[in-house]
Protein backbone atom coordinates (compact mmCIF):
# COMPACT_ATOMS: atom_id res chain seq x y z
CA UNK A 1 -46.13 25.42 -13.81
CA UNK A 2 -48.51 28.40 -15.13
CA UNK A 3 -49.73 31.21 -12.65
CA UNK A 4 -53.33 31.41 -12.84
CA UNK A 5 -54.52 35.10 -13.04
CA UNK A 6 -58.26 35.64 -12.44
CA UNK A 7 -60.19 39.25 -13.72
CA UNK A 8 -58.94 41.00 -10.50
CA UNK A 9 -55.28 40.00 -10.52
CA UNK A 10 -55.15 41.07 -14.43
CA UNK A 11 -56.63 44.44 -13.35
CA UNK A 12 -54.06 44.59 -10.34
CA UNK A 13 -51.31 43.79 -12.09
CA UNK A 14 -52.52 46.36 -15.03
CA UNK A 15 -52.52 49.35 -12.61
CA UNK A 16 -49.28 48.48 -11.20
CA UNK A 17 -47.75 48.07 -14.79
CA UNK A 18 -49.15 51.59 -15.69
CA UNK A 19 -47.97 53.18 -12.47
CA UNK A 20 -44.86 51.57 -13.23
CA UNK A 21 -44.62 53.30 -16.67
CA UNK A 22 -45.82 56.72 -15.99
CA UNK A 23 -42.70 56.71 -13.14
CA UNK A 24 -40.18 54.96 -16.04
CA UNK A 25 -41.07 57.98 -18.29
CA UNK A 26 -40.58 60.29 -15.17
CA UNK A 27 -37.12 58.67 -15.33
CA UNK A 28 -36.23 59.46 -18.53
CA UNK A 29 -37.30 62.99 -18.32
CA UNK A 30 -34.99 63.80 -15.18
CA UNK A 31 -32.42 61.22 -16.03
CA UNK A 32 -31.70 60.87 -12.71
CA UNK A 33 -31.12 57.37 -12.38
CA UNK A 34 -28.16 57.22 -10.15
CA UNK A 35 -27.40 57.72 -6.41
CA UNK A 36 -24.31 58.18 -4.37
CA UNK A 37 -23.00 54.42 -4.49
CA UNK A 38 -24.72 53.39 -8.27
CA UNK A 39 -20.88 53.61 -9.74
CA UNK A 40 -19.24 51.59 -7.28
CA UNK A 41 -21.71 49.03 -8.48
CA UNK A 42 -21.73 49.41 -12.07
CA UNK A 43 -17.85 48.96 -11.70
CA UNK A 44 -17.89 45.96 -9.97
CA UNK A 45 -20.19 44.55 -12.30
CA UNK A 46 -18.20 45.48 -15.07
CA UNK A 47 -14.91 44.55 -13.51
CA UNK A 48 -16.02 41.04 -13.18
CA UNK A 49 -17.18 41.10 -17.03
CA UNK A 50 -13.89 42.35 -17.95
CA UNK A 51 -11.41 40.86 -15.38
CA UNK A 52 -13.51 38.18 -13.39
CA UNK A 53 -12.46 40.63 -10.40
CA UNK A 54 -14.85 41.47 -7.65
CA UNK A 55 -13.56 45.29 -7.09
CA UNK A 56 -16.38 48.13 -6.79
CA UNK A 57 -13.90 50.89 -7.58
CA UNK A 58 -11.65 51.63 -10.55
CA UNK A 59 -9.39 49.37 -11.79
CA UNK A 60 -7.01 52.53 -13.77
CA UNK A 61 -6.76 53.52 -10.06
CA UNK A 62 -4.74 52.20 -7.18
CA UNK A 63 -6.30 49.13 -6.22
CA UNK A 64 -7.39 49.52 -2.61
CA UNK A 65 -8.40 46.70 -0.17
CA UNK A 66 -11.54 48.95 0.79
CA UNK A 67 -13.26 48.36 -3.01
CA UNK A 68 -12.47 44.69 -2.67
CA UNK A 69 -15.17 44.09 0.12
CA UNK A 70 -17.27 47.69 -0.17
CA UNK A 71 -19.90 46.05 -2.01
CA UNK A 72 -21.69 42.50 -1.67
CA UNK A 73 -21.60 40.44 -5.09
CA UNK A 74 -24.97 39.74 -6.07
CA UNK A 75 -26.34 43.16 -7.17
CA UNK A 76 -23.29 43.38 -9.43
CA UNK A 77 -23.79 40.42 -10.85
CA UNK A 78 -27.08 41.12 -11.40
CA UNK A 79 -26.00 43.91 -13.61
CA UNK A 80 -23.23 41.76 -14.93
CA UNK A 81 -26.07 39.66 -16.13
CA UNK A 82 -27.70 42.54 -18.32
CA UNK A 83 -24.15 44.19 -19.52
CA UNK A 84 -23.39 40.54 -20.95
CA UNK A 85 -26.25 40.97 -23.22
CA UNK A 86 -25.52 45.74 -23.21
CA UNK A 87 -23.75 47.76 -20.72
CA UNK A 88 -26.98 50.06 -21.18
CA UNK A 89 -28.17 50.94 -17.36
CA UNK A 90 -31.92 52.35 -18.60
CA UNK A 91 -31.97 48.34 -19.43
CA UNK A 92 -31.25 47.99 -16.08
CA UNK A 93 -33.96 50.01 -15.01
CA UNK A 94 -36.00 48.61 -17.10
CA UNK A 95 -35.49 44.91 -15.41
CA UNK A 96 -36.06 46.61 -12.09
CA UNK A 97 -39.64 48.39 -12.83
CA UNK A 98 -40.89 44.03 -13.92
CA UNK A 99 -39.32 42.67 -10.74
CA UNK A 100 -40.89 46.11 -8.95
CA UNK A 101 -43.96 44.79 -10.39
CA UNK A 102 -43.52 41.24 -9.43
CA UNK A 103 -42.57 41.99 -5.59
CA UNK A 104 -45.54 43.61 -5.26
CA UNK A 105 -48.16 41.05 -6.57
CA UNK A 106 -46.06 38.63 -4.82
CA UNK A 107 -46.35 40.43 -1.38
CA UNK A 108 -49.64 40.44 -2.41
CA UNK A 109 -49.97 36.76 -2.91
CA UNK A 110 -48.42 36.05 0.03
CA UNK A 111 -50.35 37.71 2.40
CA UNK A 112 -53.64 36.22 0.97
CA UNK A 113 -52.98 32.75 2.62
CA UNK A 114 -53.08 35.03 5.92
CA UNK A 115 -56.33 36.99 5.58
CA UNK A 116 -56.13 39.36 2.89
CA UNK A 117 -58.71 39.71 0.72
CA UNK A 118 -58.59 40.41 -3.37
CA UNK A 119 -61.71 43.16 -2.35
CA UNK A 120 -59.34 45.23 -0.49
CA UNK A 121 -57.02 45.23 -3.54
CA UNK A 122 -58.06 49.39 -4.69
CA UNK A 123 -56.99 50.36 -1.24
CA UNK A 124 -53.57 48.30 -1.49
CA UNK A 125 -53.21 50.03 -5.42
CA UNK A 126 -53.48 53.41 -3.06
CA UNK A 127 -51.24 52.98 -0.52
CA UNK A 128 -48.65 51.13 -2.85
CA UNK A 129 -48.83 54.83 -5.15
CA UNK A 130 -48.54 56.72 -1.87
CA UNK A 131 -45.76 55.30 -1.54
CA UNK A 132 -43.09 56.62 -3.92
CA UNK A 133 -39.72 55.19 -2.89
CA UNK A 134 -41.13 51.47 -4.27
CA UNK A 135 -40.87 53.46 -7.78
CA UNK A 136 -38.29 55.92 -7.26
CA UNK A 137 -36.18 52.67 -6.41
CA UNK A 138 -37.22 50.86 -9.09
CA UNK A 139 -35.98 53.88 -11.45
CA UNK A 140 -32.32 54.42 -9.50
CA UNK A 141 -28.99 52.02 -10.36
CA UNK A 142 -29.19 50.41 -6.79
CA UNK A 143 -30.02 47.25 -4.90
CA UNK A 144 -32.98 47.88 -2.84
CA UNK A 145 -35.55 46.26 -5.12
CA UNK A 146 -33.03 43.38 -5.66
CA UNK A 147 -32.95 42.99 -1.66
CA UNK A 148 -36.88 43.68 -1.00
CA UNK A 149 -37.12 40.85 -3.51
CA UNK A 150 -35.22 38.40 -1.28
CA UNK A 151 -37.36 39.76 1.94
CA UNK A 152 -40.64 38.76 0.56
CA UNK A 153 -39.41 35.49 -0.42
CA UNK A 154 -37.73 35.01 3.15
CA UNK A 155 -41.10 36.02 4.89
CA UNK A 156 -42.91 33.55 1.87
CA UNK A 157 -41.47 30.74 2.81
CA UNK A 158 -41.68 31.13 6.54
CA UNK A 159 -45.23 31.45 6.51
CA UNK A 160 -45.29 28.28 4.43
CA UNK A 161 -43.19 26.75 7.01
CA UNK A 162 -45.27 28.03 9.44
CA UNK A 163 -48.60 26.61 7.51
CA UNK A 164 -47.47 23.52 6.27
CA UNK A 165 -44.90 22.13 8.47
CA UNK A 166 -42.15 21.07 6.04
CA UNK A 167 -38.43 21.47 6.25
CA UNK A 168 -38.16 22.39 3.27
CA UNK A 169 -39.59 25.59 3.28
CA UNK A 170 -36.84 26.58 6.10
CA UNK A 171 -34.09 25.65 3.68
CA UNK A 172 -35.88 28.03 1.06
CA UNK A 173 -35.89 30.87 3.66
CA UNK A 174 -32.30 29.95 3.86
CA UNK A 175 -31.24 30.60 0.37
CA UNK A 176 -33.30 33.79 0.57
CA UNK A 177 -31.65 34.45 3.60
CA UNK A 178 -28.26 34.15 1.65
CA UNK A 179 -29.49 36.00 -1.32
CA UNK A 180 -30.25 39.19 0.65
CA UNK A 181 -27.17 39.53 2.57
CA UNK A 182 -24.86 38.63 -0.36
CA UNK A 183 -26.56 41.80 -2.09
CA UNK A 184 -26.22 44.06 0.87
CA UNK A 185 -25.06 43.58 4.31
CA UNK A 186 -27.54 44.96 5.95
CA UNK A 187 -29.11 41.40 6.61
CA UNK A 188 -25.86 39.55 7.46
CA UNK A 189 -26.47 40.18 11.12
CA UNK A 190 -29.80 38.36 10.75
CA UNK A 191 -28.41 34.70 10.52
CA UNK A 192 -28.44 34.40 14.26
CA UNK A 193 -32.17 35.46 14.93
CA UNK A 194 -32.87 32.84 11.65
CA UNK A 195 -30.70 29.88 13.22
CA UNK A 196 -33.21 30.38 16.80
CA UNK A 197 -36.10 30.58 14.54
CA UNK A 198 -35.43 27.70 12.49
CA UNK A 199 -34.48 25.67 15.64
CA UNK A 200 -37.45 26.51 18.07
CA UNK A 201 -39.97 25.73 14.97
CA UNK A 202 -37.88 21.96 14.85
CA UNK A 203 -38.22 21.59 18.61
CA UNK A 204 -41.97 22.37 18.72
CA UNK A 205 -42.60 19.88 16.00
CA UNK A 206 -40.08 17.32 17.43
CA UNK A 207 -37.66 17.00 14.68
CA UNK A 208 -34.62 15.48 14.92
CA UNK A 209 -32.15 17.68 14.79
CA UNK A 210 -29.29 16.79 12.67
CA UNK A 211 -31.29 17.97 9.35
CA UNK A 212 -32.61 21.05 10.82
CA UNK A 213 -29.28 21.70 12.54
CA UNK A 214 -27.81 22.36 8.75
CA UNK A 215 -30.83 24.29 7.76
CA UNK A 216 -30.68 26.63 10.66
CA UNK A 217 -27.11 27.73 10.21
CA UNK A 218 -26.48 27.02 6.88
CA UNK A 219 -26.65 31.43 6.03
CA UNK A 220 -23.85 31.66 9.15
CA UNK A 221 -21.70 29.32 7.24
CA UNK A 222 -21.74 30.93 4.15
CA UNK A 223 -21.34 34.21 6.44
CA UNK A 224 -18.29 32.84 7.13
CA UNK A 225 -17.05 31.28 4.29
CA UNK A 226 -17.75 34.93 2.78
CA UNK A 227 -15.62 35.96 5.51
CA UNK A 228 -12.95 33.90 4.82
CA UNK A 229 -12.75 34.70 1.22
CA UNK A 230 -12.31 38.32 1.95
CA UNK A 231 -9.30 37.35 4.29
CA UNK A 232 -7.76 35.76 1.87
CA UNK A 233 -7.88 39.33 -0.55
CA UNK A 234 -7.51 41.60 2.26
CA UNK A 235 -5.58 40.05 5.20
CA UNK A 236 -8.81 41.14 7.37
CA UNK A 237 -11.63 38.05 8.13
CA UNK A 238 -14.63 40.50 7.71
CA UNK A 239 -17.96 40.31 5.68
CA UNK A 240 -18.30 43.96 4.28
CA UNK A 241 -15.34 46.92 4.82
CA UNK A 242 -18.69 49.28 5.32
CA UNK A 243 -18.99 47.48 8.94
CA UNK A 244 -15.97 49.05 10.51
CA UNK A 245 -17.44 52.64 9.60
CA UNK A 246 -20.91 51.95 10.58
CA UNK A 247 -20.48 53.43 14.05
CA UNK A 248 -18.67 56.17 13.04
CA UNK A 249 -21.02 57.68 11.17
CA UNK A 250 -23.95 56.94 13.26
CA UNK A 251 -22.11 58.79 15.86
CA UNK A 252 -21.31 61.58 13.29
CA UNK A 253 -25.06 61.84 13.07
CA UNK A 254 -25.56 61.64 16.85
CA UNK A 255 -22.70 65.02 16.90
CA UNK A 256 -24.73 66.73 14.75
CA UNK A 257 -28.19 66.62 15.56
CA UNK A 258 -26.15 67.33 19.70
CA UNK A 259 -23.71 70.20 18.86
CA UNK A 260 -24.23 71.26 15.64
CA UNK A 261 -22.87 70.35 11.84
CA UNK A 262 -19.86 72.15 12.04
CA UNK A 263 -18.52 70.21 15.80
CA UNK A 264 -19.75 67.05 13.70
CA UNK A 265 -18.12 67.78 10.49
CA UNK A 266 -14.50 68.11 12.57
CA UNK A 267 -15.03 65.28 14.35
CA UNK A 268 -15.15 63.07 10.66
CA UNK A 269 -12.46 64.77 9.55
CA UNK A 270 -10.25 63.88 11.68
CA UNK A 271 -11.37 60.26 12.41
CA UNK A 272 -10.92 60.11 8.41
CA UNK A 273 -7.69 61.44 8.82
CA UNK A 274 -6.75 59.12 11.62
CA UNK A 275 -8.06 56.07 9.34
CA UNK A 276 -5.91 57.22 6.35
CA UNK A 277 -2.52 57.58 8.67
CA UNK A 278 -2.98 53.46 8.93
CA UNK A 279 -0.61 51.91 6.45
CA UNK A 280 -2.69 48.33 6.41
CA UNK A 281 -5.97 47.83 5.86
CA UNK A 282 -6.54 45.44 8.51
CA UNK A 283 -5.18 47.97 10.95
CA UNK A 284 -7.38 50.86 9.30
CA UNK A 285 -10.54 48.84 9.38
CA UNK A 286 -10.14 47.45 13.35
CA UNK A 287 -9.21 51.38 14.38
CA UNK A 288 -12.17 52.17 12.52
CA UNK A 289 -14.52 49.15 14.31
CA UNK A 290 -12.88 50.05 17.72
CA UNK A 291 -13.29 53.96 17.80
CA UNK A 292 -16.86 53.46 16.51
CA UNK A 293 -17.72 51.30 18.99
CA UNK A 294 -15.64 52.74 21.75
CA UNK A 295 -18.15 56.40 21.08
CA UNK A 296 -21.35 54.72 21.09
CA UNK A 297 -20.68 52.91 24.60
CA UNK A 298 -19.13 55.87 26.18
CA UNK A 299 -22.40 57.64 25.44
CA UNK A 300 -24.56 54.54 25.54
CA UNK A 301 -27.82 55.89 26.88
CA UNK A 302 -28.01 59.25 25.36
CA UNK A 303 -26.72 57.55 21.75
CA UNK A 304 -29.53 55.06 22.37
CA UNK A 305 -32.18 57.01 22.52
CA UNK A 306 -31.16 59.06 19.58
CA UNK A 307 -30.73 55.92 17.82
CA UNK A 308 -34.11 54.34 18.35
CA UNK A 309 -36.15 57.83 18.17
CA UNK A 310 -34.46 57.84 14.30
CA UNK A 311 -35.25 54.32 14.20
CA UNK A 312 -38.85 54.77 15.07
CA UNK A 313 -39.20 57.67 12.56
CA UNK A 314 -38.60 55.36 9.72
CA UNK A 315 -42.04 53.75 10.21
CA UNK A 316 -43.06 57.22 9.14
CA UNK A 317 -40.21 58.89 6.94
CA UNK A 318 -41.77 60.34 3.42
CA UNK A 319 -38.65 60.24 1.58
CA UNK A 320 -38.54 63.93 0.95
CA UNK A 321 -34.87 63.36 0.20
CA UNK A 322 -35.08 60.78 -2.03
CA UNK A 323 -38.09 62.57 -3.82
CA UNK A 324 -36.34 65.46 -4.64
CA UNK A 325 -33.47 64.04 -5.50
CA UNK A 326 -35.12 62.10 -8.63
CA UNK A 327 -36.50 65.26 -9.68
CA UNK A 328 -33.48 67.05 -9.91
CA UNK A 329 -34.46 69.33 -6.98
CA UNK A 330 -31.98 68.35 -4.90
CA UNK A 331 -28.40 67.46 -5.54
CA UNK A 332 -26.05 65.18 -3.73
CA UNK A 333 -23.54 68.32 -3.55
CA UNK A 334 -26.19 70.23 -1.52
CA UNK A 335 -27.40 67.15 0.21
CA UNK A 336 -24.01 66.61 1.68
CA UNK A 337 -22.72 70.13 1.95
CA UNK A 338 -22.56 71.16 5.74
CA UNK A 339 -25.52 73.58 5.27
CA UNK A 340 -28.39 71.63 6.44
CA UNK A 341 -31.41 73.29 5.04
CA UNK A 342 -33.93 70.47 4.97
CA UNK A 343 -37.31 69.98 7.06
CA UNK A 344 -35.79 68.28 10.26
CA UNK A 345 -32.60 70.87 10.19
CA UNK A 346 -35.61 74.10 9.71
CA UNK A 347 -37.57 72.46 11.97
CA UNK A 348 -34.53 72.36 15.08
CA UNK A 349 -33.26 75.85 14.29
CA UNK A 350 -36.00 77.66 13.44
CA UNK A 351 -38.70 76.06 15.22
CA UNK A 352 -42.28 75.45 14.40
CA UNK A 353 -42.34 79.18 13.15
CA UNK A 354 -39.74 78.14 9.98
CA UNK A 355 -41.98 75.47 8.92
CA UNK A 356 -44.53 77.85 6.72
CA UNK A 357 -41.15 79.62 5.03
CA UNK A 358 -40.13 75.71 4.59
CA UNK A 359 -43.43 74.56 2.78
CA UNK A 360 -43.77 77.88 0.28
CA UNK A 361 -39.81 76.96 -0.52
CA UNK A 362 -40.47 73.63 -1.46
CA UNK A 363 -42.50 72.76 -4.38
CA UNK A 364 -42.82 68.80 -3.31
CA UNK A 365 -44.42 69.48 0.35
CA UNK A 366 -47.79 68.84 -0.35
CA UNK A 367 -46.89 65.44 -1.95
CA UNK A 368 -44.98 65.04 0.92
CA UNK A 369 -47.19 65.79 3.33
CA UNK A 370 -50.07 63.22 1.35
CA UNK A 371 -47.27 60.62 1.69
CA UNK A 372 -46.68 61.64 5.06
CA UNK A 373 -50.38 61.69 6.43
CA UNK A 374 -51.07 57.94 3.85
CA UNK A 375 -47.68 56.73 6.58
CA UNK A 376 -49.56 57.48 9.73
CA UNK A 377 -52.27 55.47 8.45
CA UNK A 378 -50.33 52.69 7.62
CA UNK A 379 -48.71 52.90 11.14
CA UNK A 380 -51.90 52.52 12.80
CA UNK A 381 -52.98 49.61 10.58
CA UNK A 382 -49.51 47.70 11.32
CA UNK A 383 -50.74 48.69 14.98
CA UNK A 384 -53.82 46.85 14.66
CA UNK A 385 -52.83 43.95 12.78
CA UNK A 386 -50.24 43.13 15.73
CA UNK A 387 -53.20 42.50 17.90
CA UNK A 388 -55.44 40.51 14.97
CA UNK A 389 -55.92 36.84 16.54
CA UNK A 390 -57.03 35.41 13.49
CA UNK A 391 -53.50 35.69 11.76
CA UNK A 392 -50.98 33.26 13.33
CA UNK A 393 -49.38 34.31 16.10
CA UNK A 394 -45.37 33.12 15.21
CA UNK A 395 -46.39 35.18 11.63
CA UNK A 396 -47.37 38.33 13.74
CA UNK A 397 -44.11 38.10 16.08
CA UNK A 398 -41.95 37.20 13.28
CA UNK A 399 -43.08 40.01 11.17
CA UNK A 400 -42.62 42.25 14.29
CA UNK A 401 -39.36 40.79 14.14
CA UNK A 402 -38.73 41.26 10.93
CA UNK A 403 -39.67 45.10 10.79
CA UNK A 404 -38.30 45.64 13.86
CA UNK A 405 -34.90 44.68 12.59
CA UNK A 406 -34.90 47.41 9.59
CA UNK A 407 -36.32 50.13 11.55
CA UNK A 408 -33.23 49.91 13.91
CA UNK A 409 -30.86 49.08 11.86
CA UNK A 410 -31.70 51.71 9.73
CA UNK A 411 -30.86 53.82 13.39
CA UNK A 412 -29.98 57.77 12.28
CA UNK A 413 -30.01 57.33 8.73
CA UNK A 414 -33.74 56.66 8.46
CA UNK A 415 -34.30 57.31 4.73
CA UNK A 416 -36.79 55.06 3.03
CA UNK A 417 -34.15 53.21 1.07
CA UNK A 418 -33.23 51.64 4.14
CA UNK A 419 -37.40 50.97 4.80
CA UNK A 420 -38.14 49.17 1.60
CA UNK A 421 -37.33 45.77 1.94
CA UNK A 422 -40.21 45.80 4.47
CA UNK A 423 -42.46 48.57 3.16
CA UNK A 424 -44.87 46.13 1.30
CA UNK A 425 -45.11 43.85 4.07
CA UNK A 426 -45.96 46.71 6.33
CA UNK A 427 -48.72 47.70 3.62
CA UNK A 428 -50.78 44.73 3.34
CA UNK A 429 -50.57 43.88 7.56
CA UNK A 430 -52.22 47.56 7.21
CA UNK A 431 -54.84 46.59 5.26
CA UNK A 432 -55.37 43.05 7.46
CA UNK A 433 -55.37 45.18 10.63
CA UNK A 434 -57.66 47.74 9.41
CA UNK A 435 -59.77 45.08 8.27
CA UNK A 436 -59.48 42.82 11.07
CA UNK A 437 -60.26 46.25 13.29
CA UNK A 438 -63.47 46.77 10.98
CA UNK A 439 -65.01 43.32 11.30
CA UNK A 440 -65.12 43.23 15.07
CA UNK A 441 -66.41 47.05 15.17
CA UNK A 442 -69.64 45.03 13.24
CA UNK A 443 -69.38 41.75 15.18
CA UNK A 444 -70.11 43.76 18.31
């Protein structure tokens, strides 16, 4: 069936092309299209074009059980899709900037059956281009636009379910469900909060249950099936070898920000030391799981609090980082060197006096600080829209919910990578808050 486009999408969509194009050409010019985990992905993609073998490192290298489960499928096979036609990765990029472009008029789209209005749209424009990470993403060998993709449609269809009352949309938020954890595993934890959302919508509309029952944990199943498949490579049941080091290097992040770089940079050593002693991997990966978890609850309260104070700064985070590195400013040698020199590091050793030396160092501040201050903004709006009555309740707490989830998952490493599946959302319930806010300040 044809999409209709009316004077006002055409122009939307026009601006977002352009936008689109000026950052593509920004691209080429800095040819900085890659971040730390792009070849792990490009290998995998082009080991299963080769070989049919789902491996994210090099095959002319030792095979290692690690590579067999580092990296979910579906982003590789999205770039197996494009090398079966040229193993060309600015064709790649290319692919990303339209579906970019198509996540955004689709959040867009979305959000209009809730209370946005098309008048609004020259604010949205603004606050999508103060927002560079959609773009920067859409210009770097990675998955995030692939999984933002599969959020919107998961947040789609449950405001469809929530609107028109059919099953069906809950087995669409399924697939989308399955779809953005099989291209990073970031969402695989989310099955459970789906199955009790799936199964208290069927129990307020009196269902019977043995349809919705399959519906609800049909993503845990495939969880597991996942699972299962990896046991059968590896000798581990597991869904992603990056799980068992999770912990580990939140609590490497916890060490540093406590005691210092250095104190942290020993303590990964030798907990990567004490990994690589293991012969198996099944024995590397539950020491791993087990002294990550064993650090975090020995310091439970004091690791919490750093944890949710980083997770809360997401809501916020500029992408300074990220920024930089696009432009060539910043490197991923300095990035990860143990001389911390960035804003957060200046601003803990030096104080409030080291942030004017910071700003006259750095060339990208005052974008930085626009993006920064367009953030806060935002964060009120979400604010605002939270306590709008005249959007659905279940879509407010399920969006809640759904940000929520990011933002502390996300925990210490709050860049905006980790943000964007949600950042549009949190855009447009902006707008409908401020909006919402503006129409009772007249009312009364």
């Amino acid at each position: 069936m044809a999409i209709k486009l009316d004077k006002q999408d055409k122009i939307f969509i026009s601006i977002i092309l352009l936008v689109h194009m000026i950052f593509f050409l920004l691209a080429c010019h800095y040819t900085r299209i890659y971040m730390g985990d792009s070849f792990e992905y490009v290998y995998e993609a082009l080991n299963i074009k080769h070989m049919c073998f789902f491996y994210s490192g090099n095959p002319a290298m030792p095979i290692l059980p690690e590579y067999m489960t580092q990296r979910q499928p579906l982003y590789p096979l999205f770039l197996w899709c494009i090398y079966l036609i040229t193993v060309n990765n600015w064709v790649v990029i290319v692919f990303q900037n339209i579906l970019s472009v198509i996540n955004i008029y689709y959040a867009r789209k979305i959000f209009i059956n809730i209370g946005y209005k098309k008048k609004y749209d020259w604010w949205l424009l603004l606050f999508v281009i103060a927002y560079p990470a959609q773009f920067i993403n859409a210009n770097t060998i990675a998955p995030d636009i692939l999984l933002q993709t599969c959020t919107l449609l998961y947040l789609g269809n449950f405001i469809s379910l929530i609107q028109k009352k059919q099953l069906v949309f809950a087995l669409w938020m399924s697939f989308a469900l399955i779809a953005g954890f099989m291209v990073k595993p970031v969402l695989y934890p989310f099955v459970i909060i789906h199955a009790i959302i799936v199964f208290i919508f069927c129990l307020s509309q009196k269902m019977k249950m043995q349809r919705p029952l399959v519906v609800s944990i049909l993503p845990l199943l495939v969880v597991l099936l996942y699972s299962y498949w990896n046991y059968t490579r590896t000798d581990k049941f597991h869904f992603s070898s990056n799980q068992a080091q999770n912990a580990i290097v939140y609590y490497d992040n916890y060490l540093a920000c406590k005691y210092g770089e250095d104190s942290a940079g020993k303590f990964l050593q030798n907990e990567r030391k004490n990994i690589a002693c293991l012969n198996e991997f099944k024995d590397r990966y539950d020491y791993a799981n087990e002294r990550g978890t064993q650090l975090v609850t020995s310091h439970f309260f004091h690791y919490m609090l750093f944890h949710l104070k980083n997770s809360a700064r997401i809501l916020i985070e500029p992408g300074k980082g990220e920024m930089d590195l696009f432009t060539g400013a910043l490197t991923y040698g300095r990035l990860y060197s143990k001389q911390q020199t960035g804003f957060y590091a200046t601003l803990k050793n030096k104080g409030l006096g080291g942030v004017g030396g910071y700003i006259r160092k750095n060339s990208s501040m005052p974008f930085i600080i626009l993006v920064l201050l367009f953030n806060c903004i935002r964060l009120i709006g979400i604010a605002l829209f939270f306590f709008n009555r005249n959007v659905n309740g279940s879509v407010r707490l399920f969006i809640f919910i759904l940000i929520a989830y990011f933002a502390v998952i996300s925990g210490p490493i709050a860049n905006t990578r980790y943000f964007l599946p949600v950042s549009l959302i949190t855009i447009v319930c902006a707008l409908i808050g401020f909006s919402g806010w503006g129409h009772k300040k007249v009312a009364n």
